[in-house]
C-alpha atoms as a PDB file:
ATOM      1  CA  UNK A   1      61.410 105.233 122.472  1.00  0.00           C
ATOM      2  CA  UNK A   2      63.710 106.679 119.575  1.00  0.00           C
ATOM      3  CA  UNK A   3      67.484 105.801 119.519  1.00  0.00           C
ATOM      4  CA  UNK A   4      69.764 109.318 119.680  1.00  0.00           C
ATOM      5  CA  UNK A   5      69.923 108.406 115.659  1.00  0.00           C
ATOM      6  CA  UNK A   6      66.476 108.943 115.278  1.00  0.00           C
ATOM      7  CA  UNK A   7      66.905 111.905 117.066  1.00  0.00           C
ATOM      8  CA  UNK A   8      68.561 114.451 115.314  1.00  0.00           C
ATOM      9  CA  UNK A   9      69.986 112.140 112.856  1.00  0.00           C
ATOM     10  CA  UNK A  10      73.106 113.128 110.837  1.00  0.00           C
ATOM     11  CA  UNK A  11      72.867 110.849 107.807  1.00  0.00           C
ATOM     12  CA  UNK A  12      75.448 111.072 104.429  1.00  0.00           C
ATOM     13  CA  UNK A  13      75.156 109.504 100.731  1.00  0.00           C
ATOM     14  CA  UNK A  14      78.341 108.436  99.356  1.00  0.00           C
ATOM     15  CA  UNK A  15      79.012 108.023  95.540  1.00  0.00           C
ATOM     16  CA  UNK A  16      81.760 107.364  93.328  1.00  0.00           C
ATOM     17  CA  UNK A  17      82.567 109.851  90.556  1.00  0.00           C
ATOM     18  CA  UNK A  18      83.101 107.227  88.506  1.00  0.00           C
ATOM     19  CA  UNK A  19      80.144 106.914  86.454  1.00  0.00           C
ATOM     20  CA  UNK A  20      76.739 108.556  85.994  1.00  0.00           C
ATOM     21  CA  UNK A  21      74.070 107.904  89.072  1.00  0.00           C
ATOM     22  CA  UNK A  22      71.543 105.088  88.735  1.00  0.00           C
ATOM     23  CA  UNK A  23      67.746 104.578  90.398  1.00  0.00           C
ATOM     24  CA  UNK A  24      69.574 102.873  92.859  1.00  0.00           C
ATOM     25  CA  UNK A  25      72.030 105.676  93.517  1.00  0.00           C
ATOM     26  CA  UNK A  26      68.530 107.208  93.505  1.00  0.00           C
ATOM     27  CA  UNK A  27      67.009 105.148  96.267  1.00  0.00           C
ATOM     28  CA  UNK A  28      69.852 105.199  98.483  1.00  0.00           C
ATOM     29  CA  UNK A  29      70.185 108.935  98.499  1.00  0.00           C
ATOM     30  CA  UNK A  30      66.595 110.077  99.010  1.00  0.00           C
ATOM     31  CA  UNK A  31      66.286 107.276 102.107  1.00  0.00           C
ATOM     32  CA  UNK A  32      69.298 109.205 103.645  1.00  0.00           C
ATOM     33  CA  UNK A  33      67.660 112.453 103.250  1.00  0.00           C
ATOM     34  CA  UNK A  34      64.324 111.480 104.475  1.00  0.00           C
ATOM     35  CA  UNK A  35      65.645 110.000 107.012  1.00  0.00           C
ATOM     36  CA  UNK A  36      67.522 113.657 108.270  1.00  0.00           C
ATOM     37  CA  UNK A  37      64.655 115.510 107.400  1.00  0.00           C
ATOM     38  CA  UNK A  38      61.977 113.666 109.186  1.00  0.00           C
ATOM     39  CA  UNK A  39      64.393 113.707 112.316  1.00  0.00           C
ATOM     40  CA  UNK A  40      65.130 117.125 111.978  1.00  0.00           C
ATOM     41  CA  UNK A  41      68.869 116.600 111.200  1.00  0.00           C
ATOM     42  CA  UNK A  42      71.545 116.874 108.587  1.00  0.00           C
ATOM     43  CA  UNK A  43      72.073 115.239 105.238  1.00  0.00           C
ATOM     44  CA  UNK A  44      75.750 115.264 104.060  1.00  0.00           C
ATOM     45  CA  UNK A  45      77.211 114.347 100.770  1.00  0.00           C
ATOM     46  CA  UNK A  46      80.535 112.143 100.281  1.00  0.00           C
ATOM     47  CA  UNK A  47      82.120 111.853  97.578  1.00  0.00           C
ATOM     48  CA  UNK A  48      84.778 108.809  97.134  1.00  0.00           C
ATOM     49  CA  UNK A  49      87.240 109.583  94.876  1.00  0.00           C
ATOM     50  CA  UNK A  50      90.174 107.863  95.632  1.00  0.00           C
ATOM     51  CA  UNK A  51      90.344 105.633  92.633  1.00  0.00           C
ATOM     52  CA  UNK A  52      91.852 108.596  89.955  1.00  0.00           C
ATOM     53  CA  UNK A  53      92.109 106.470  87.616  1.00  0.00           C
ATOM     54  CA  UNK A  54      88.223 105.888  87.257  1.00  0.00           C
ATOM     55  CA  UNK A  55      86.708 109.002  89.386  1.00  0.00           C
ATOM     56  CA  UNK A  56      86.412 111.928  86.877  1.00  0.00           C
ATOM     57  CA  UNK A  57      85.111 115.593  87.203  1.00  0.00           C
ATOM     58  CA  UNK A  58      82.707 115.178  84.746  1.00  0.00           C
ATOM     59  CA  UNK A  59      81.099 112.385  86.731  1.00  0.00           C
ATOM     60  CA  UNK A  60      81.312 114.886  89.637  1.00  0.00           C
ATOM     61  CA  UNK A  61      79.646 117.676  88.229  1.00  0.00           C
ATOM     62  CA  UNK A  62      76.876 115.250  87.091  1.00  0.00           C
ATOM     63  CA  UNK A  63      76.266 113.414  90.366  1.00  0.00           C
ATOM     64  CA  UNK A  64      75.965 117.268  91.975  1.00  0.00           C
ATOM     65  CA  UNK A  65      73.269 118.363  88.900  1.00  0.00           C
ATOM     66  CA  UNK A  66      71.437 114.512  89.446  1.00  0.00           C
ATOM     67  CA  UNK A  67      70.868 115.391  92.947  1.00  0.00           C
ATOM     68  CA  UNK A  68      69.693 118.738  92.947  1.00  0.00           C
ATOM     69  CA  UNK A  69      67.680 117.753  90.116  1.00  0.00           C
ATOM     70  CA  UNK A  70      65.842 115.339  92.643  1.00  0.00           C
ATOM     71  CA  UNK A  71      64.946 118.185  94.981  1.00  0.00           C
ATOM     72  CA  UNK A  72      68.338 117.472  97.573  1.00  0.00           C
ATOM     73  CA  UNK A  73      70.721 119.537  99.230  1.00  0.00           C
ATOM     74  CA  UNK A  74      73.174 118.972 101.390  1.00  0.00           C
ATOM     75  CA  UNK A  75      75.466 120.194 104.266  1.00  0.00           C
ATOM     76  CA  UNK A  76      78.754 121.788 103.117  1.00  0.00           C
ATOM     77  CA  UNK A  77      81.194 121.543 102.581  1.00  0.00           C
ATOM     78  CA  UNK A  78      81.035 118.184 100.337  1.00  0.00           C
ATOM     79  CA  UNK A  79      84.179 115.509 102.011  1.00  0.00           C
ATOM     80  CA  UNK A  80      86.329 114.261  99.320  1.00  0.00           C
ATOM     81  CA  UNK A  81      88.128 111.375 100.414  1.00  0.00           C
ATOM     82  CA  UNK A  82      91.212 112.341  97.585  1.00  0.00           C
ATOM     83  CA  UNK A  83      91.329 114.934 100.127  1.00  0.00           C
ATOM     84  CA  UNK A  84      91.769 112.937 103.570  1.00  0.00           C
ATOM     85  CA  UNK A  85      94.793 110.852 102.827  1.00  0.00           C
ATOM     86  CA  UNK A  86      96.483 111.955 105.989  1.00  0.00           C
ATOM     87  CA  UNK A  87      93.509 110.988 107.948  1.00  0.00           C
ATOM     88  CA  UNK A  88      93.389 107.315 106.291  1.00  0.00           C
ATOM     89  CA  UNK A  89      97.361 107.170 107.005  1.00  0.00           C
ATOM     90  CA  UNK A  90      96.995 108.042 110.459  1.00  0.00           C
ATOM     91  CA  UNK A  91      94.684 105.374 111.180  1.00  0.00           C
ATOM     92  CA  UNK A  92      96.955 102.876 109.637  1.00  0.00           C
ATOM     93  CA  UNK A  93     100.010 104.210 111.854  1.00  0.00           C
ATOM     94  CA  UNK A  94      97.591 103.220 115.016  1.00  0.00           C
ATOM     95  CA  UNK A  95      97.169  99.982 113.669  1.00  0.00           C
ATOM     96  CA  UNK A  96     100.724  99.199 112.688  1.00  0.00           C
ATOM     97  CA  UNK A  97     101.863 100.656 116.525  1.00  0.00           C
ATOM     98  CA  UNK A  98      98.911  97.615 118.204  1.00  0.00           C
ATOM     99  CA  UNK A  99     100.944  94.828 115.700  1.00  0.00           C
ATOM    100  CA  UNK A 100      97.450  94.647 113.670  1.00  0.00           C
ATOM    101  CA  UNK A 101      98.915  95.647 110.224  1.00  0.00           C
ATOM    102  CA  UNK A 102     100.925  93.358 107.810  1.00  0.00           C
ATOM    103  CA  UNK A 103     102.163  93.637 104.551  1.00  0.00           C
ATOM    104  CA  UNK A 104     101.309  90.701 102.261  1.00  0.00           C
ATOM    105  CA  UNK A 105     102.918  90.241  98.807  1.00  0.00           C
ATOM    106  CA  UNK A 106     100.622  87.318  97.707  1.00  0.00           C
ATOM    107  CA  UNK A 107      99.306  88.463  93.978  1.00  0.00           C
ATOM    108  CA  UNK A 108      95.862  87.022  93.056  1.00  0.00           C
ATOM    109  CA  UNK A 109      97.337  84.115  91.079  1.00  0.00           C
ATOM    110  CA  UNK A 110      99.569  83.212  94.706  1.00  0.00           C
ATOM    111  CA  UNK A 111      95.853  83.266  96.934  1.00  0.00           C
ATOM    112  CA  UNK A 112      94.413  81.246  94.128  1.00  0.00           C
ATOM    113  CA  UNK A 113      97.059  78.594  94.205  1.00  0.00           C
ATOM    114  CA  UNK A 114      97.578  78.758  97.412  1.00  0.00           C
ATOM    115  CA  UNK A 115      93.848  78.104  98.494  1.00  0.00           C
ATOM    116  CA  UNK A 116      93.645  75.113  95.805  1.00  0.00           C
ATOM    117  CA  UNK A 117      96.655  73.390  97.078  1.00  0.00           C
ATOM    118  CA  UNK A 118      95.020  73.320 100.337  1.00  0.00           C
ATOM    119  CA  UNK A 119      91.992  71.723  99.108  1.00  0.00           C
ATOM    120  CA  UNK A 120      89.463  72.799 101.522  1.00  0.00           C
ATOM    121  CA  UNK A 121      89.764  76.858 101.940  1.00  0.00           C
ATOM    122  CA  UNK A 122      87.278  78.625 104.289  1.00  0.00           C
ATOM    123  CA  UNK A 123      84.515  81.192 102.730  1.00  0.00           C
ATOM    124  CA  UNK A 124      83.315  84.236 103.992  1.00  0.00           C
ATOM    125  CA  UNK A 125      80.806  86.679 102.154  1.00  0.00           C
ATOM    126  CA  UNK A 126      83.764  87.445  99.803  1.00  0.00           C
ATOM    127  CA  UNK A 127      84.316  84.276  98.873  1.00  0.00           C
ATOM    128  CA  UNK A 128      87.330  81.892 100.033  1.00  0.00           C
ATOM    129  CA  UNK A 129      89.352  83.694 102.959  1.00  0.00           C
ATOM    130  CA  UNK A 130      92.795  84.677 102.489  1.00  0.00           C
ATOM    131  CA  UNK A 131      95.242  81.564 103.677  1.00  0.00           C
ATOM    132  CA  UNK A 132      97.560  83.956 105.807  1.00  0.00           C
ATOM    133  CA  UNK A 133     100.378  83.231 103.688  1.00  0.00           C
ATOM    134  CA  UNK A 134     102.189  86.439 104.630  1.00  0.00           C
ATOM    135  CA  UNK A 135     101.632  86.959 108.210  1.00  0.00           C
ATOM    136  CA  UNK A 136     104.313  85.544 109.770  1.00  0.00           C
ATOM    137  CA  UNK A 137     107.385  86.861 107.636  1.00  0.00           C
ATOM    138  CA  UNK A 138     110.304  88.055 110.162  1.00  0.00           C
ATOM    139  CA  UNK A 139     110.827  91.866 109.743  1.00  0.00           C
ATOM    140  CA  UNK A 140     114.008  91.633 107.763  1.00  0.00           C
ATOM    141  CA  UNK A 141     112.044  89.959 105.344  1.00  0.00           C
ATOM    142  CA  UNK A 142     109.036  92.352 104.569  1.00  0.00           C
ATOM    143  CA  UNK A 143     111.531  95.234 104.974  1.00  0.00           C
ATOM    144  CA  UNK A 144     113.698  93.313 102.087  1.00  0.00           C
ATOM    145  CA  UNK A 145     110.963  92.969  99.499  1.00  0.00           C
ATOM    146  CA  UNK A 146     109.643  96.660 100.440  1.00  0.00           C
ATOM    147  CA  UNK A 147     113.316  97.721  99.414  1.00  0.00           C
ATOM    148  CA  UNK A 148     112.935  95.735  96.637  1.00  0.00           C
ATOM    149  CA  UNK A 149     109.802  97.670  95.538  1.00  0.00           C
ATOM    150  CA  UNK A 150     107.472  94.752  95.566  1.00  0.00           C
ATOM    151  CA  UNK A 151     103.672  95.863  95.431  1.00  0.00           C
ATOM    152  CA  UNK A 152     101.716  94.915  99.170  1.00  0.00           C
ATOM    153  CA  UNK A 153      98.474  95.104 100.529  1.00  0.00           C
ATOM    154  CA  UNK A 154      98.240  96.039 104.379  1.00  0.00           C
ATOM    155  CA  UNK A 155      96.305  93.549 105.908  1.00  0.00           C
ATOM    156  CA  UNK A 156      94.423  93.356 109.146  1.00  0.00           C
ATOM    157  CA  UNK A 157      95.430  90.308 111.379  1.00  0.00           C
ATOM    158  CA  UNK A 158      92.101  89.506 111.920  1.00  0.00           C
ATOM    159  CA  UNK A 159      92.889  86.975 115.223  1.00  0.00           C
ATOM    160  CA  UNK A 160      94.588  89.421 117.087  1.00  0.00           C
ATOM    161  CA  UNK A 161      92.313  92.641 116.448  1.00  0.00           C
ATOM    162  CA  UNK A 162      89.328  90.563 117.749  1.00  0.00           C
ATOM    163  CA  UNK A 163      91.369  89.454 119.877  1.00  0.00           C
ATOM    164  CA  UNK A 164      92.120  92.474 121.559  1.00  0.00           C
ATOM    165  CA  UNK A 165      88.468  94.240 121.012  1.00  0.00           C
ATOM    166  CA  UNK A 166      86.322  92.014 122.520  1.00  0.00           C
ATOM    167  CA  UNK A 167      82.888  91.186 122.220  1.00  0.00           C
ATOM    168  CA  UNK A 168      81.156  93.653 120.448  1.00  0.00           C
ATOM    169  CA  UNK A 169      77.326  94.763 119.336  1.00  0.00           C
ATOM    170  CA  UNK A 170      75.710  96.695 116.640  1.00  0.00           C
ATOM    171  CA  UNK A 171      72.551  98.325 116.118  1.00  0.00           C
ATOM    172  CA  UNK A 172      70.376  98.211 113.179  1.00  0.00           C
ATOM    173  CA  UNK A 173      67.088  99.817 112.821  1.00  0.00           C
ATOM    174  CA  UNK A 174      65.152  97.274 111.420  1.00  0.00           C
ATOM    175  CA  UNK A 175      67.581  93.621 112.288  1.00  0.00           C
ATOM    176  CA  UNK A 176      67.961  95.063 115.864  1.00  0.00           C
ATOM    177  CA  UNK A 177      71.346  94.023 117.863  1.00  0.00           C
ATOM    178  CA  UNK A 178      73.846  92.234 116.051  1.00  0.00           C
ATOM    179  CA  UNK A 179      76.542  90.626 117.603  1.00  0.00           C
ATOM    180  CA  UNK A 180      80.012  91.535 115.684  1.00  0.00           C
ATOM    181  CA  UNK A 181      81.532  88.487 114.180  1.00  0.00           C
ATOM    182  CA  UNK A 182      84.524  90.076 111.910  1.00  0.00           C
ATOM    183  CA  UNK A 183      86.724  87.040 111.583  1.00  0.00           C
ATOM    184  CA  UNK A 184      83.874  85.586 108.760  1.00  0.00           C
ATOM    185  CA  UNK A 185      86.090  87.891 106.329  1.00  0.00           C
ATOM    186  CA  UNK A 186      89.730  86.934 107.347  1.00  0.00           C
ATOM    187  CA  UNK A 187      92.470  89.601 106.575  1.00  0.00           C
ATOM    188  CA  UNK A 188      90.921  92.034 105.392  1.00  0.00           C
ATOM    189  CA  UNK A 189      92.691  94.324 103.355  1.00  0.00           C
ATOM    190  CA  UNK A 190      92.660  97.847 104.232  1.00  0.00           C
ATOM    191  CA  UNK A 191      95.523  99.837 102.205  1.00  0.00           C
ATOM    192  CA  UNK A 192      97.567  98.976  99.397  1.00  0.00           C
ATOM    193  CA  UNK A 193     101.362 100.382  98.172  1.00  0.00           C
ATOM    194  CA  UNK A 194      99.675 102.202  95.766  1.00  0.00           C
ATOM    195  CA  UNK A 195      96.338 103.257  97.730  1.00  0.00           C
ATOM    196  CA  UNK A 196      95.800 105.100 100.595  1.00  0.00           C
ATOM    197  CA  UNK A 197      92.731 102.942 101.806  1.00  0.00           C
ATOM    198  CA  UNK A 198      89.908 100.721 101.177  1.00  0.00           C
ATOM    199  CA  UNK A 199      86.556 101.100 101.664  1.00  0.00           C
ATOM    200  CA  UNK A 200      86.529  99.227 104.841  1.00  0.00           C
ATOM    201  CA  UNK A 201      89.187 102.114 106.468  1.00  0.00           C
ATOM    202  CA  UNK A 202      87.678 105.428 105.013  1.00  0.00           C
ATOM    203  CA  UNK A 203      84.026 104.581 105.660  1.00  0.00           C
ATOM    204  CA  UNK A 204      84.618 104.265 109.337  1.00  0.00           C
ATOM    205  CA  UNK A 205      87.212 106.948 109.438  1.00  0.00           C
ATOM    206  CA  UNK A 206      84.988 109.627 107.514  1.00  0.00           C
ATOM    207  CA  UNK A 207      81.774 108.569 108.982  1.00  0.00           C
ATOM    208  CA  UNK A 208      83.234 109.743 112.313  1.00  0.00           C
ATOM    209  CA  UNK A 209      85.098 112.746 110.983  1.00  0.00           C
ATOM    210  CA  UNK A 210      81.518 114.046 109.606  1.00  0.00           C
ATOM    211  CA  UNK A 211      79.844 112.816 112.769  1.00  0.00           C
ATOM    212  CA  UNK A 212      77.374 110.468 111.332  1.00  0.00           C
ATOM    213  CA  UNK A 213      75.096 109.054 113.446  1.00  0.00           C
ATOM    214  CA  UNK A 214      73.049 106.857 111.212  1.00  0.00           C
ATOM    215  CA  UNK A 215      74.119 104.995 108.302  1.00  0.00           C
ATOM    216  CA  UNK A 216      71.707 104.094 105.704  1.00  0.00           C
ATOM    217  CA  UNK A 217      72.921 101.903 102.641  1.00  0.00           C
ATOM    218  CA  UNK A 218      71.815  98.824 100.915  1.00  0.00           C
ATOM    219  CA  UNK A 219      71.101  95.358 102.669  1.00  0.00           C
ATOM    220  CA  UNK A 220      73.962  94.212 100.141  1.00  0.00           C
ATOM    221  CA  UNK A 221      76.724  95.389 102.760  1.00  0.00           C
ATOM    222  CA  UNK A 222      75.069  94.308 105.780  1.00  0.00           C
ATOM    223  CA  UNK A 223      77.699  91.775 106.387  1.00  0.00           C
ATOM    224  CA  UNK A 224      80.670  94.396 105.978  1.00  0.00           C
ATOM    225  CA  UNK A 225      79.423  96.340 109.111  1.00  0.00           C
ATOM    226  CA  UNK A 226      81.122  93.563 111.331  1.00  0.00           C
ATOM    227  CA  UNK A 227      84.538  94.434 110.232  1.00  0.00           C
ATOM    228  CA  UNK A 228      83.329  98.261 110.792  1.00  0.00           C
ATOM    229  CA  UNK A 229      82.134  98.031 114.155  1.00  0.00           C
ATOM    230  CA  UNK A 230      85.601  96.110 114.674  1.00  0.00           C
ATOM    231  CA  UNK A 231      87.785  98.989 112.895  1.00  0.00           C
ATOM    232  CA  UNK A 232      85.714 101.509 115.228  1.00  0.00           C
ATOM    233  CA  UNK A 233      86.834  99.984 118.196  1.00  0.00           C
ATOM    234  CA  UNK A 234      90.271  99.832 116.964  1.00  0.00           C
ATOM    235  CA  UNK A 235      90.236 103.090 116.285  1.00  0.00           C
ATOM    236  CA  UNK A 236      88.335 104.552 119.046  1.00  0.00           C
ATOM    237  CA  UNK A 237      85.945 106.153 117.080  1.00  0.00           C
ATOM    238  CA  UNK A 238      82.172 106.487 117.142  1.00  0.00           C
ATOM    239  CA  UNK A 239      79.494 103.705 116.231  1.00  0.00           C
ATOM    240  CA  UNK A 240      76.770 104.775 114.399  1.00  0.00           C
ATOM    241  CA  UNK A 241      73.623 103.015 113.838  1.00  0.00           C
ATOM    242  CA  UNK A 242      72.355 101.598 110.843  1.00  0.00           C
ATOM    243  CA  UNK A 243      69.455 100.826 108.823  1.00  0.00           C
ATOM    244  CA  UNK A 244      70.067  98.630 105.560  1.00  0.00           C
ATOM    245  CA  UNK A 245      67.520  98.814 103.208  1.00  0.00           C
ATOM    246  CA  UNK A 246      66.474  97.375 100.353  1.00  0.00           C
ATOM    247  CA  UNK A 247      67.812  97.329  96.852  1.00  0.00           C
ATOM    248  CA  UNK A 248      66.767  98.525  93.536  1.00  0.00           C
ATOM    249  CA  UNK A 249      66.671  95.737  90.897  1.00  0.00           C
ATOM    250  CA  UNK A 250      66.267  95.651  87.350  1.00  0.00           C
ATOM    251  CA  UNK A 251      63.714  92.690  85.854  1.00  0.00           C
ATOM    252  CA  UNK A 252      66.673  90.457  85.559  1.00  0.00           C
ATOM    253  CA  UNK A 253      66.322  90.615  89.201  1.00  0.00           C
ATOM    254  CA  UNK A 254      70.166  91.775  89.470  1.00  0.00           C
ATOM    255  CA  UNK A 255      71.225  95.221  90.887  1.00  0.00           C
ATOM    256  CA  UNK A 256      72.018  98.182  88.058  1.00  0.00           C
ATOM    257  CA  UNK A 257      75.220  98.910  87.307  1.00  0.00           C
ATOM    258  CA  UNK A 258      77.012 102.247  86.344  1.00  0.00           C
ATOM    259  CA  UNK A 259      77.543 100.418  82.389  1.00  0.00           C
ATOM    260  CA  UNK A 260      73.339 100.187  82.118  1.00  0.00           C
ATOM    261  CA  UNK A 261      72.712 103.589  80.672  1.00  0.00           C
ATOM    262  CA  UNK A 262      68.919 103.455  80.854  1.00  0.00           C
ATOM    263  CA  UNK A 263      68.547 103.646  84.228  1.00  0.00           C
ATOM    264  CA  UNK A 264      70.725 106.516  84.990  1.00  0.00           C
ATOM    265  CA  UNK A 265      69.380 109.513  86.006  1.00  0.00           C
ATOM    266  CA  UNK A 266      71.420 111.307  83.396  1.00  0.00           C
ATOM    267  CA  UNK A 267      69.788 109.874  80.664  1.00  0.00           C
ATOM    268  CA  UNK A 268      66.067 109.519  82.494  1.00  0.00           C
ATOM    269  CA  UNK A 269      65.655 113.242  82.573  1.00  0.00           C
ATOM    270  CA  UNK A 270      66.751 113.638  78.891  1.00  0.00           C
ATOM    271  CA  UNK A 271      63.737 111.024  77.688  1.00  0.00           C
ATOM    272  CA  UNK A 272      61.316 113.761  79.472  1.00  0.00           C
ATOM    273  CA  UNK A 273      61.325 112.176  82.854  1.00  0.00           C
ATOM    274  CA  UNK A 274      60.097 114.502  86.184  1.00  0.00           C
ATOM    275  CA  UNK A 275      61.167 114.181  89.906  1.00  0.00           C
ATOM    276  CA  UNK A 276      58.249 112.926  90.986  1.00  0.00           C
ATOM    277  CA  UNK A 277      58.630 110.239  88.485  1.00  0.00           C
ATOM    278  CA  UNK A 278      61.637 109.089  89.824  1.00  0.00           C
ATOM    279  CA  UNK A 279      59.963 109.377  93.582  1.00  0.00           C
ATOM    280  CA  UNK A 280      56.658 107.534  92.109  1.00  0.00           C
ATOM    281  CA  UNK A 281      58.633 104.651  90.626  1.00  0.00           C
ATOM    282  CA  UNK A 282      61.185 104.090  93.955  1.00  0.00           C
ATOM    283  CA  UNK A 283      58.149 104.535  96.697  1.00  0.00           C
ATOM    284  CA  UNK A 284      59.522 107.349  98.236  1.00  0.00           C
ATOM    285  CA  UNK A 285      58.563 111.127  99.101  1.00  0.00           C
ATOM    286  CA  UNK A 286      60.283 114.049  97.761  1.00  0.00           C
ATOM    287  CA  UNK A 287      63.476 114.854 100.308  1.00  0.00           C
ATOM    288  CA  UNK A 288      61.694 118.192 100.967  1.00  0.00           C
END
C-alpha cells in the first residue's frame, strides 16, 4: 500500500548559488524529479541563497541552464529563501514566546576551551555538543551584551523543546519508522545576529510553505531529520516523508565538492558530454 507521498508526491531540489552544480547535485535532483513524475506529482526548485556573501547570480543563472540542460523543469515560481526572511523570523518569535530560544555569545575559541577544560565533552554527529555555557544568563544580562552589540547565535534549548514535544516518529522510505532522538545534537543553532536562519529553520519552514510531501536528499543528513521532525512539531507544521539516498563519490571515495571543477556539470557539457551521459553514468532515467 503506497504512503500519501507516494501518492501524488510533491518533491523539491534545493541548491546553493554558490558554486557551479556537481554529479552529485546531479543525482540528487533527477531522484527528486523521478520521484514526482512517476507519482504523478510536482517537482519544485529551491534555491538557498541566504549566504550573500557566497550565493551569486551567475551561479544562479548556471544552476537554472544545468538543469534544463538535463531535461528538468520545475513548478514556478522558483522560492528564494533571501526572499522569506519574515517567514524564518516569525518562526523564531514562536520559539522565543515557548522560552525555547537563547542567545549565546560563546565564540568558537570559548566552546573549544570550554569543552577541553571539561575533559570529557559529549559528541553528537557534529562533533562535541555545545557545553550550554550561555543558557542560563538572567535577562538583564543578555539584554546588556545585546546593547553592547556583541555578535549571538539563537540557540534551541534542546531539554525543554523535547521536553515539551514528546515522543515523536518519522518515516523514511527505505529505513522505515524512526523514532526522533534530537537531543544527540545539543543546542542547535538556528539564527545568528547577522543571519536570518540556518539550515535546520528554513528547511522545515519552506518545505511546509511549498507543501512538500516527500523529501529526497542524501543519506549524509539522515541524522539532521531528528532535529526537523522536532522543529515541525514546534512549529506546528507538516511532516513530510523521506527517502535518503545514496551519495555520489569520487574514486577517493569522498563526496565532490563545488572547488572540483571536473565534475561539474558546467564544465562536463563543454568537454562534449550529452544528457544521457550524465543519466548513464548516475543509474538513473531521464526526468521525462
Amino acid at each position: 500500500m503506497p504512503t500519501s507521498s507516494q501518492c501524488d508526491p510533491v518533491t523539491r531540489f534545493a541548491p546553493s548559488p554558490s558554486g557551479y552544480l556537481h554529479l552529485g547535485h546531479a543525482y540528487a535532483a533527477l531522484t527528486a524529479a523521478n520521484k514526482a513524475r512517476l507519482g504523478g506529482g510536482e517537482f519544485l526548485l529551491r534555491l538557498e541563497d541566504i549566504d550573500r556573501e557566497r550565493c551569486r547570480s551567475e551561479f544562479e543563472d548556471m544552476i537554472l541552464t544545468d538543469l534544463q540542460w538535463l531535461g528538468l523543469t520545475w513548478k514556478e515560481p522558483i522560492l528564494r529563501q533571501s526572499e522569506r526572511h519574515d517567514a524564518y523570523q516569525a518562526a523564531l518569535s514562536l520559539l522565543f514566546k515557548k522560552d525555547l530560544l537563547y542567545q549565546c555569545f560563546c565564540t568558537r575559541q570559548d566552546i573549544r576551551r570550554e569543552i577541553e577544560s571539561s575533559g570529557a565533552a559529549p559528541h553528537g554527529p557534529d562533533g562535541p555538543l555545545y557545553p550550554g555555557t550561555c543558557r542560563s544568563l538572567s535577562d538583564s544580562i543578555r539584554n546588556q551584551r545585546i546593547s553592547d552589540g556583541e555578535g549571538y547565535a539563537l540557540r534551541l534549548d534542546m531539554r525543554n523543546a523535547t521536553s515539551q514535544a514528546g515522543r515523536l516518529e518519522w518515516n523514511d522510505i527505505e529505513a522505515g519508522r524512526n523514532i526522533a532522538n534530537p537531543d544527540q545534537f545539543g543546542d542547535v543553532v538556528l539564527a545568528r545576529k547577522d543571519s536570518p536562519t540556518s539550515y535546520h529553520l528554513s528547511v522545515v519552514v519552506d518545505d511546509h510553505f511549498q507543501g512538500v510531501t516527500l523529501v529526497t536528499r542524501g543519506e549524509d543528513l539522515f541524522p539532521a531529520t531528528h532535529v526537523h521532525r522536532l522543529l515541525q512539531a514546534l512549529l506546528t507544521l507538516n511532516t513530510p516523508d523521506y527517502l535518503h539516498h545514496k551519495l555520489i563519490l569520487g574514486p577517493d571515495g569522498k563526496k565532490f565538492s563545488k572547488r572540483d571543477q571536473s565534475v561539474t556539470l558546467h564544465t562536463l557539457r563543454h568537454q562534449g558530454k550529452m544528457p544521457d551521459d550524465i543519466y548513464a553514468e548516475l543509474g538513473l532515467s531521464p526526468a521525462r
